[in-house]
Protein backbone atom coordinates (compact mmCIF):
# COMPACT_ATOMS: atom_id res chain seq x y z
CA UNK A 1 92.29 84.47 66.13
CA UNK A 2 95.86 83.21 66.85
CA UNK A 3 98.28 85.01 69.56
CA UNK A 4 101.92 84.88 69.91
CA UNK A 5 101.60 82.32 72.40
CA UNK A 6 99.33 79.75 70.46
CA UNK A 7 103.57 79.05 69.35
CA UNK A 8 104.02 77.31 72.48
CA UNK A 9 102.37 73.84 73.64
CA UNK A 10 100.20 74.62 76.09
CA UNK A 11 96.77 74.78 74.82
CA UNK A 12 94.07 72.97 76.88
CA UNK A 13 91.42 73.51 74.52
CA UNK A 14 90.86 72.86 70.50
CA UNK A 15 90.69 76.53 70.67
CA UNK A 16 93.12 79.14 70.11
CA UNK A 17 94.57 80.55 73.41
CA UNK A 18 92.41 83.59 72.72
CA UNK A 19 89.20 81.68 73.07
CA UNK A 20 87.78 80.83 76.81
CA UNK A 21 86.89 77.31 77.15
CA UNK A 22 83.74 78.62 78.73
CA UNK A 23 80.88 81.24 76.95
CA UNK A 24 80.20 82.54 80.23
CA UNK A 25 80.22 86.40 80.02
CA UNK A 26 81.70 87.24 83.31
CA UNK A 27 85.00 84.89 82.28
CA UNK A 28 88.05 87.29 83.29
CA UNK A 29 91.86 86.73 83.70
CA UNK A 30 93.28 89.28 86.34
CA UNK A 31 96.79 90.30 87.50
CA UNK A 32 96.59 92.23 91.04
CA UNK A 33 99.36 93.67 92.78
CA UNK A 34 100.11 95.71 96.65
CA UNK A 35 102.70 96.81 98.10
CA UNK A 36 103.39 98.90 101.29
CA UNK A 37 106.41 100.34 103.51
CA UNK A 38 107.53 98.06 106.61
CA UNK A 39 107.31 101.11 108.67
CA UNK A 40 103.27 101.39 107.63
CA UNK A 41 103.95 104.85 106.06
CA UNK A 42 102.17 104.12 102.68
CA UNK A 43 100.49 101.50 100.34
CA UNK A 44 99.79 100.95 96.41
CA UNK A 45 97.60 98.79 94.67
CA UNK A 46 97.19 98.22 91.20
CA UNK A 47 95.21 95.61 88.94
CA UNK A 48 95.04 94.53 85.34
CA UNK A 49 92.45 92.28 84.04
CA UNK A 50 91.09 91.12 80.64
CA UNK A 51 87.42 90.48 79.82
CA UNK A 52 87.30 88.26 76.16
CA UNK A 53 83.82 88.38 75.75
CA UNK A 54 82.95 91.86 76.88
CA UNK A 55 86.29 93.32 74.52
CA UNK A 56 87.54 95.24 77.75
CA UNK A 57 90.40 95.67 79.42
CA UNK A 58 90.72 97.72 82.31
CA UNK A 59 93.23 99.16 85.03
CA UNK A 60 94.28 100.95 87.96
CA UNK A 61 96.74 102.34 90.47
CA UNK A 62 96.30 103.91 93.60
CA UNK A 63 98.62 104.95 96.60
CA UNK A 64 98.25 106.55 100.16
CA UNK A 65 100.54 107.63 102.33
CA UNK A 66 99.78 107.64 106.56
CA UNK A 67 97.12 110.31 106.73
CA UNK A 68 97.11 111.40 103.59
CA UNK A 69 94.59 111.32 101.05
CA UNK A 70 93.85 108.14 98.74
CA UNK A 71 94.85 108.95 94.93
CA UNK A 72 93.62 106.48 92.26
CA UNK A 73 94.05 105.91 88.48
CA UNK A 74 91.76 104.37 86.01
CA UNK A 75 92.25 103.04 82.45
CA UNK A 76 89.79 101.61 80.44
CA UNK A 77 90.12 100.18 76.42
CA UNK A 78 88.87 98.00 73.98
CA UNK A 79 90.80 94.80 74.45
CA UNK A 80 93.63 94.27 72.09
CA UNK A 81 92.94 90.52 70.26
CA UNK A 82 97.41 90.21 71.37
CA UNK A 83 96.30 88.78 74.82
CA UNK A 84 100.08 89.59 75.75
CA UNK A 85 99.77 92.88 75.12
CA UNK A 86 99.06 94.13 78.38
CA UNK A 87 99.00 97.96 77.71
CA UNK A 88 96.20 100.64 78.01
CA UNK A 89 96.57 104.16 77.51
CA UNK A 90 99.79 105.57 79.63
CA UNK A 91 99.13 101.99 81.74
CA UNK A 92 102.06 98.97 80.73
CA UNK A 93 102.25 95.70 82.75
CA UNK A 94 105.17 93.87 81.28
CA UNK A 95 106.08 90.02 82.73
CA UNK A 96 109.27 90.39 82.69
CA UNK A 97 110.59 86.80 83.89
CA UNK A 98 107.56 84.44 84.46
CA UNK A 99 106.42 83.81 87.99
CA UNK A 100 109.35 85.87 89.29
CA UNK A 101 109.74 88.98 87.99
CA UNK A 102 107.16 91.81 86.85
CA UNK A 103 107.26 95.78 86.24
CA UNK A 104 103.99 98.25 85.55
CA UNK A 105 105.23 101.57 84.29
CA UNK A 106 102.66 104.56 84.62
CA UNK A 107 103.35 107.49 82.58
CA UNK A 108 102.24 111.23 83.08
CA UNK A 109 98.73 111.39 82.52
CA UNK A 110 96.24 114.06 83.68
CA UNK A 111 95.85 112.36 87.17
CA UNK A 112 98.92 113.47 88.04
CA UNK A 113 99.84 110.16 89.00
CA UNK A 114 102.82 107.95 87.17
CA UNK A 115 105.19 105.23 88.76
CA UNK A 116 108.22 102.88 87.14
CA UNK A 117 107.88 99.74 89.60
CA UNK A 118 109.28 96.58 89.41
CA UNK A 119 107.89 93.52 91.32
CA UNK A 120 110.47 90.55 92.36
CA UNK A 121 109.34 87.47 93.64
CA UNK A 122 110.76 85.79 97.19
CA UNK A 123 108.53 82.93 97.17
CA UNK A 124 107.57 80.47 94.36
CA UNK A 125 103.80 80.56 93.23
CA UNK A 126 101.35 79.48 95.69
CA UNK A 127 98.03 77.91 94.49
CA UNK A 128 95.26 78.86 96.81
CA UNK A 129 92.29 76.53 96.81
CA UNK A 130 89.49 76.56 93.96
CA UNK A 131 86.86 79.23 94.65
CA UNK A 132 83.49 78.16 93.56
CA UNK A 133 80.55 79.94 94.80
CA UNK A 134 76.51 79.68 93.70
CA UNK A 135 73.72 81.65 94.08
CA UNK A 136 70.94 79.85 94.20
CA UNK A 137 71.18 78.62 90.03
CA UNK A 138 73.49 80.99 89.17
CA UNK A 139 77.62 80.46 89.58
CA UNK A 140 78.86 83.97 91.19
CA UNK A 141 82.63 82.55 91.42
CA UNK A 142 84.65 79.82 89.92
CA UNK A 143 87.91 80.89 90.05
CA UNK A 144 92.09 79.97 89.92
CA UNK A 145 94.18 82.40 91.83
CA UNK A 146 97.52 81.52 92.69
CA UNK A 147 100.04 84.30 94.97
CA UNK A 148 103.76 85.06 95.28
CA UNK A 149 105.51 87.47 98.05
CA UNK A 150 108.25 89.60 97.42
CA UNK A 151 109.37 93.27 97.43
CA UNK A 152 109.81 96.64 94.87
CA UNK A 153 111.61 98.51 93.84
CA UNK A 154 111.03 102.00 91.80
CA UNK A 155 109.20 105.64 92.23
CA UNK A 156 105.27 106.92 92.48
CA UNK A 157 105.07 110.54 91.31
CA UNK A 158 101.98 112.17 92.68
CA UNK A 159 100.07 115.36 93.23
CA UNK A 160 100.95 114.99 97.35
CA UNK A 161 104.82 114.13 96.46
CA UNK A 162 107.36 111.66 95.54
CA UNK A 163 107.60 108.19 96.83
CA UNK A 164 111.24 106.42 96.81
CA UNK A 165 110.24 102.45 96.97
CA UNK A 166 113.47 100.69 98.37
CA UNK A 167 113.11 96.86 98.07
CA UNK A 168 115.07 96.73 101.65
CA UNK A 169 112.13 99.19 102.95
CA UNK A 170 109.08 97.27 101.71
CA UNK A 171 106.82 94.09 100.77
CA UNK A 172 104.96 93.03 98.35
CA UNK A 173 101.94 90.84 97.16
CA UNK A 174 100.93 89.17 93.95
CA UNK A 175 97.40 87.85 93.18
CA UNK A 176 96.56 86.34 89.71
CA UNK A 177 93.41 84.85 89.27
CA UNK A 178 91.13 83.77 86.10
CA UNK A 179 88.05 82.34 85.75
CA UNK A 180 84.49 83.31 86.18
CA UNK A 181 83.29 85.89 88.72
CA UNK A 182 80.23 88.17 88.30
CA UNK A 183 81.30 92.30 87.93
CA UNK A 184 79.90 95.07 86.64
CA UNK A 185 76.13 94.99 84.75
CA UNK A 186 76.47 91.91 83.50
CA UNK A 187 76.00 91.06 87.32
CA UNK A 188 72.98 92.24 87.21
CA UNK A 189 71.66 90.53 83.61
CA UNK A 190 68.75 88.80 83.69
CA UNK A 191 65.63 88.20 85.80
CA UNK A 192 66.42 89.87 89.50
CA UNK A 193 68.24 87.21 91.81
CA UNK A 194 67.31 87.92 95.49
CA UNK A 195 70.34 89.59 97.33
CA UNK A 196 72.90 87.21 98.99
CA UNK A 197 74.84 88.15 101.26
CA UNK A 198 79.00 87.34 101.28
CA UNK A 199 81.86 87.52 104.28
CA UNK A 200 85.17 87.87 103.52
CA UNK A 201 88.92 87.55 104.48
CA UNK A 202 92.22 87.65 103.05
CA UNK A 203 95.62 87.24 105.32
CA UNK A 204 98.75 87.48 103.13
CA UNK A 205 101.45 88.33 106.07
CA UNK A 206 105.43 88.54 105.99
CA UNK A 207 107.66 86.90 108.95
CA UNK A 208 111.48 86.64 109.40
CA UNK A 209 111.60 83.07 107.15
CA UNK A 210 108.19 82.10 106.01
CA UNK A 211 104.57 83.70 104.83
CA UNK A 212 101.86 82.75 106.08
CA UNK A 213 98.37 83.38 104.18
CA UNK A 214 95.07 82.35 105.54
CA UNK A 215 91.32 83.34 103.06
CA UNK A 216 87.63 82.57 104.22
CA UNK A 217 84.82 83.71 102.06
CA UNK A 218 81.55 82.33 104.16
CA UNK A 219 77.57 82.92 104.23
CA UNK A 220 75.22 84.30 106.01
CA UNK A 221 75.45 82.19 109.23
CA UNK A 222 79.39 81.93 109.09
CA UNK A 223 79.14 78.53 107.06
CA UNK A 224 81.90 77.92 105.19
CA UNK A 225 82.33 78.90 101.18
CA UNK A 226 85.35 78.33 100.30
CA UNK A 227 88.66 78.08 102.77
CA UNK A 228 92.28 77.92 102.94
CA UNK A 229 95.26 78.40 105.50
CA UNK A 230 99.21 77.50 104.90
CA UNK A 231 102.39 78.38 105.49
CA UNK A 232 105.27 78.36 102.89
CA UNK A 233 109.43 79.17 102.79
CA UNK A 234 110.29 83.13 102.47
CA UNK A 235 113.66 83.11 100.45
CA UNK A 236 116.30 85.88 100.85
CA UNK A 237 116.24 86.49 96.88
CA UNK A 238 114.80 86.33 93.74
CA UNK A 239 117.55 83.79 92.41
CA UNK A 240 117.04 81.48 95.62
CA UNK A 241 113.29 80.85 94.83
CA UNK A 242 113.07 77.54 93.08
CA UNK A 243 111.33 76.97 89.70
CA UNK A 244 107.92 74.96 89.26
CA UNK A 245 105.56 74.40 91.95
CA UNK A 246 105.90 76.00 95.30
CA UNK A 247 108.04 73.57 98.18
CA UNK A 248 107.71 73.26 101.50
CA UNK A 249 104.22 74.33 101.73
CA UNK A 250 102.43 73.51 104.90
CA UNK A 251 98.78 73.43 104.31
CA UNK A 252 96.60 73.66 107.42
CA UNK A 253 93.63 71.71 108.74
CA UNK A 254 91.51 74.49 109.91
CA UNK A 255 91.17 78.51 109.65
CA UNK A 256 88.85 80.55 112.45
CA UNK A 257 88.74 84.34 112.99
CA UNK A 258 87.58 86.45 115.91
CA UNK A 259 86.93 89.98 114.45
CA UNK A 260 86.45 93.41 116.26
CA UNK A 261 85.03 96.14 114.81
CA UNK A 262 85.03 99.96 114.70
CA UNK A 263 81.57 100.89 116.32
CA UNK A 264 78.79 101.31 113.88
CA UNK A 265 80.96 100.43 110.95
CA UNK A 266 82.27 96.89 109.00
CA UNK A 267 85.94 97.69 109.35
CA UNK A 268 87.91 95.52 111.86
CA UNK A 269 90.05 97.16 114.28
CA UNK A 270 91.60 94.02 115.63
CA UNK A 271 91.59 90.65 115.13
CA UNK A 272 92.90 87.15 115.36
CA UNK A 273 93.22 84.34 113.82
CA UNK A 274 93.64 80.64 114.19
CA UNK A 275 95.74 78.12 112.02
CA UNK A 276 95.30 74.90 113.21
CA UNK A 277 97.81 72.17 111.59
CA UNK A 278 97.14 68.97 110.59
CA UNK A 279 98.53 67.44 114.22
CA UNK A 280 96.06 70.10 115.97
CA UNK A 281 98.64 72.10 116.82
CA UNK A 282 96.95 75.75 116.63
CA UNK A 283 98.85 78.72 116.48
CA UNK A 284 96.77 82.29 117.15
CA UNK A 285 97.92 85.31 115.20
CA UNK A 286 97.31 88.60 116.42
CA UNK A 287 96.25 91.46 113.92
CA UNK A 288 97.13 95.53 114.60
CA UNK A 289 95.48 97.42 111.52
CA UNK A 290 98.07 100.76 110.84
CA UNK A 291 97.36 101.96 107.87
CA UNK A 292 93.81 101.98 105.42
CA UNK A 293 93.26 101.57 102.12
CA UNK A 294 89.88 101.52 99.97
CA UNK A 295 89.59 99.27 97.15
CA UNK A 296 86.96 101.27 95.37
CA UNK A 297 90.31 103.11 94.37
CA UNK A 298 90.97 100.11 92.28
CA UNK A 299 87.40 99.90 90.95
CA UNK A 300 86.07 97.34 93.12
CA UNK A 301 82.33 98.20 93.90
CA UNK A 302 83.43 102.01 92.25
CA UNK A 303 80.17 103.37 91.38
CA UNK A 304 82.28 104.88 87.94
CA UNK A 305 85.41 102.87 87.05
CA UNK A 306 83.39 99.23 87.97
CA UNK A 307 85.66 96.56 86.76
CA UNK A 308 84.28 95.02 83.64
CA UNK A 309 82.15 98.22 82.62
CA UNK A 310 82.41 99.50 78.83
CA UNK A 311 83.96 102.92 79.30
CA UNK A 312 85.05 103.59 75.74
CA UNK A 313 87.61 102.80 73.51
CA UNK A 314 90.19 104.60 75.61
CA UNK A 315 89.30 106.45 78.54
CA UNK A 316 91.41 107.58 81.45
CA UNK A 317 90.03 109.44 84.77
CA UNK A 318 91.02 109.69 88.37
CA UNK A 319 89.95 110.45 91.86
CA UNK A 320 91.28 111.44 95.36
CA UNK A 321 89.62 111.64 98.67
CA UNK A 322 90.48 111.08 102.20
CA UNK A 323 90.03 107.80 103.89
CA UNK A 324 89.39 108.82 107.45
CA UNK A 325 86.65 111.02 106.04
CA UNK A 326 84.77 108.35 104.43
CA UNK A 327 81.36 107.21 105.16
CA UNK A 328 82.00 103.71 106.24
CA UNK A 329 78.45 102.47 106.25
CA UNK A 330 78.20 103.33 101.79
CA UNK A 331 78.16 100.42 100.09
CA UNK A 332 81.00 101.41 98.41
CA UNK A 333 83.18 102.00 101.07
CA UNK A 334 82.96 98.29 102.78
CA UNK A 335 85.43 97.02 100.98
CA UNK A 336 89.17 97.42 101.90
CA UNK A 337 92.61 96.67 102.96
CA UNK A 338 94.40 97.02 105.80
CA UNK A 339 98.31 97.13 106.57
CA UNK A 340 98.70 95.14 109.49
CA UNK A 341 101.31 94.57 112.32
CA UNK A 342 100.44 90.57 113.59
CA UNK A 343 102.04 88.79 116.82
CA UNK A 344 102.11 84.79 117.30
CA UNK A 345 102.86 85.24 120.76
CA UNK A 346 106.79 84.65 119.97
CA UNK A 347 107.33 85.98 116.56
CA UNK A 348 106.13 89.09 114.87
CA UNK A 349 105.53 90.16 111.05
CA UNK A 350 103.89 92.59 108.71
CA UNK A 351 101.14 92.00 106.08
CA UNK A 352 97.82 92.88 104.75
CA UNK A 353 94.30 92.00 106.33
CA UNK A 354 91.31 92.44 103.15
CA UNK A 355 87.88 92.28 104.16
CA UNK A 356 84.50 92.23 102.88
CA UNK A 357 81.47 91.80 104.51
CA UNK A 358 78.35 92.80 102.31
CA UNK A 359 74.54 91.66 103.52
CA UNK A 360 73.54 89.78 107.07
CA UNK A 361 76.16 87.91 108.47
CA UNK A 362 75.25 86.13 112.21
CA UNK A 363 78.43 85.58 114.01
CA UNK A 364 79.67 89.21 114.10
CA UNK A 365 75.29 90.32 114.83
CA UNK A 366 75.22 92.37 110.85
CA UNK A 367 71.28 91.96 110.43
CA UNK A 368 71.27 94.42 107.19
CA UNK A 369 73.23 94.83 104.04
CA UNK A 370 75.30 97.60 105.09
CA UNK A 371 75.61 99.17 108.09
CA UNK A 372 77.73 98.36 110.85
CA UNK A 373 77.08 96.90 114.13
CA UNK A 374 76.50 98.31 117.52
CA UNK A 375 79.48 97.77 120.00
């Protein structure tokens, strides 16, 4: 089974490109994008990812506006054996220029919803740490994800209006990731695993010169999974970003959070956080959630469109609802983003703050699965 890009030297396998290296079932190669207005008025997501050994690829986009309701796109197909063709149904992701430049083009479907966006890049690619993560035999996570920051520029077309998306008048984060990471019922296969629980947090955030991005995934009593904290050059364009890998990172020593929550619920309402540099220099950031978003609106935990489920070999369907009228203590619901306004005491900058916090976790007193806490 050859692809276009078995033409090119880069195999690290004696396998064609199409072939994983590994048999594991829950192998995956995902492209994730957000973006969101500086002022906090609105935010998009969308996500792409490929399943070889399940045949599926699957899809979404979803956008909010400041209290407004949450609409959301899904796309589901039989996975074309081209792995660069990256289309399904009225859904195209093109790569336009490599690690720099990308576009997704939605086109009128029944949703309602359709978009022309184009993603450029203002920082080179930034490798965040491996993510492995076990439970008890069985390997949950073992993943590669690697992020850029940058800005769009385009239109979303949907049933509550029209959204102009000025590169000037937004940002913009890319997440690609591969590897192995358990969704939908293969998740589930086999003899019943006991439930394990899973905390965590992802920090991509925009100042005047530099990003800074900070991730903990941790267990039940706050021990550490998998962590990573750094700081890396913003450029003022596309054609100032440098090729290869990322310069003038800064990786830091340490990462610790101090969470607040919404009463009874798992959704911070402030925050900070701590980079600490390799000369123990720690600088405290400051987090001021403005706008919501739910992931289930790009399947994640979606009791329908479940990333990785078989849903035919083309099927389209959508979804709207109203964030602030969730119930935040459904399992589906836990799992979000947040637009965020942050402070270092002398600086200030914009960004996203994702969290995740599923089963008992000590430090923040969660003693059950899902509910929230008592304030």
């Amino acid at each position: 089974m050859l692809n276009k890009f078995d033409d090119y030297p880069i195999h690290q396998t004696a396998e064609p490109l199409a072939m994983p290296a590994t048999s594991d079932v829950n192998f995956y190669d995902r492209t994730w994008f957000n973006g969101y207005a500086k002022d906090g008025s609105w935010y998009f997501g969308l996500g792409l990812a490929v399943y070889p050994h399940l045949g599926i690829l699957d899809c979404a986009f979803s956008v909010v506006e400041k209290g407004g309701r949450q609409h959301c796109f899904f796309g589901s197909c039989r996975a074309p054996s081209e792995r660069s063709d990256t289309r399904c149904g009225p859904f195209r992701f093109e790569v336009v220029e490599p690690m720099r430049i990308n576009r997704l083009v939605l086109d009128d479907n029944k949703t309602g919803i359709s978009c022309d966006l184009t993603f450029s890049t203002l920082t080179a690619g930034i490798e965040e740490a491996r993510q492995t993560i076990w439970n008890g035999t069985r390997r949950v996570m073992d993943a590669t994800r690697f992020d850029q920051f940058g800005h769009w520029e385009g239109e979303i077309r949907y049933p509550d209006g029209d959204i102009q998306v000025k590169s000037e008048l937004c940002h913009g984060t890319k997440d690609r990731s591969w590897g192995v990471r358990n969704f939908g019922k293969s998740a589930h296969a086999g003899a019943p695993q006991p439930p394990s629980s899973l905390f965590f947090i992802w920090a991509p955030l925009f100042w005047e010169d530099h990003i800074s991005h900070a991730l903990s995934f941790e267990g039940p009593s706050g021990e550490a999974l998998a962590r990573e904290a750094l700081t890396a050059p913003l450029y003022k364009s596309t054609d100032e970003v440098p090729e290869g890998d990322a310069q003038g990172i800064e990786h830091m020593a340490a990462v610790a959070h101090r969470l607040q929550y919404q009463a009874n619920t798992r959704r911070i309402s402030y925050a900070e956080v701590d980079l600490t540099d390799l000369k123990g220099n720690v600088r405290t950031i400051a987090f001021e959630p403005i706008l919501r978003f739910h992931m289930k609106g790009l399947g994640y935990f979606h009791p329908t469109w479940c990333q990785g489920v078989w849903q035919g070999e083309m099927e389209i369907g959508g979804e709207v609802f109203d964030p602030l009228a969730l119930d935040l203590t459904d399992a589906h619901n836990l799992h979000m983003q947040q637009v965020v306004r942050v402070s270092d005491g002398t600086r200030q900058g914009m960004g996203v703050l994702e969290h995740l916090c599923v089963g008992p976790y000590e430090p923040y007193g969660f003693t059950d699965f899902f509910s929230g806490v008592s304030l």
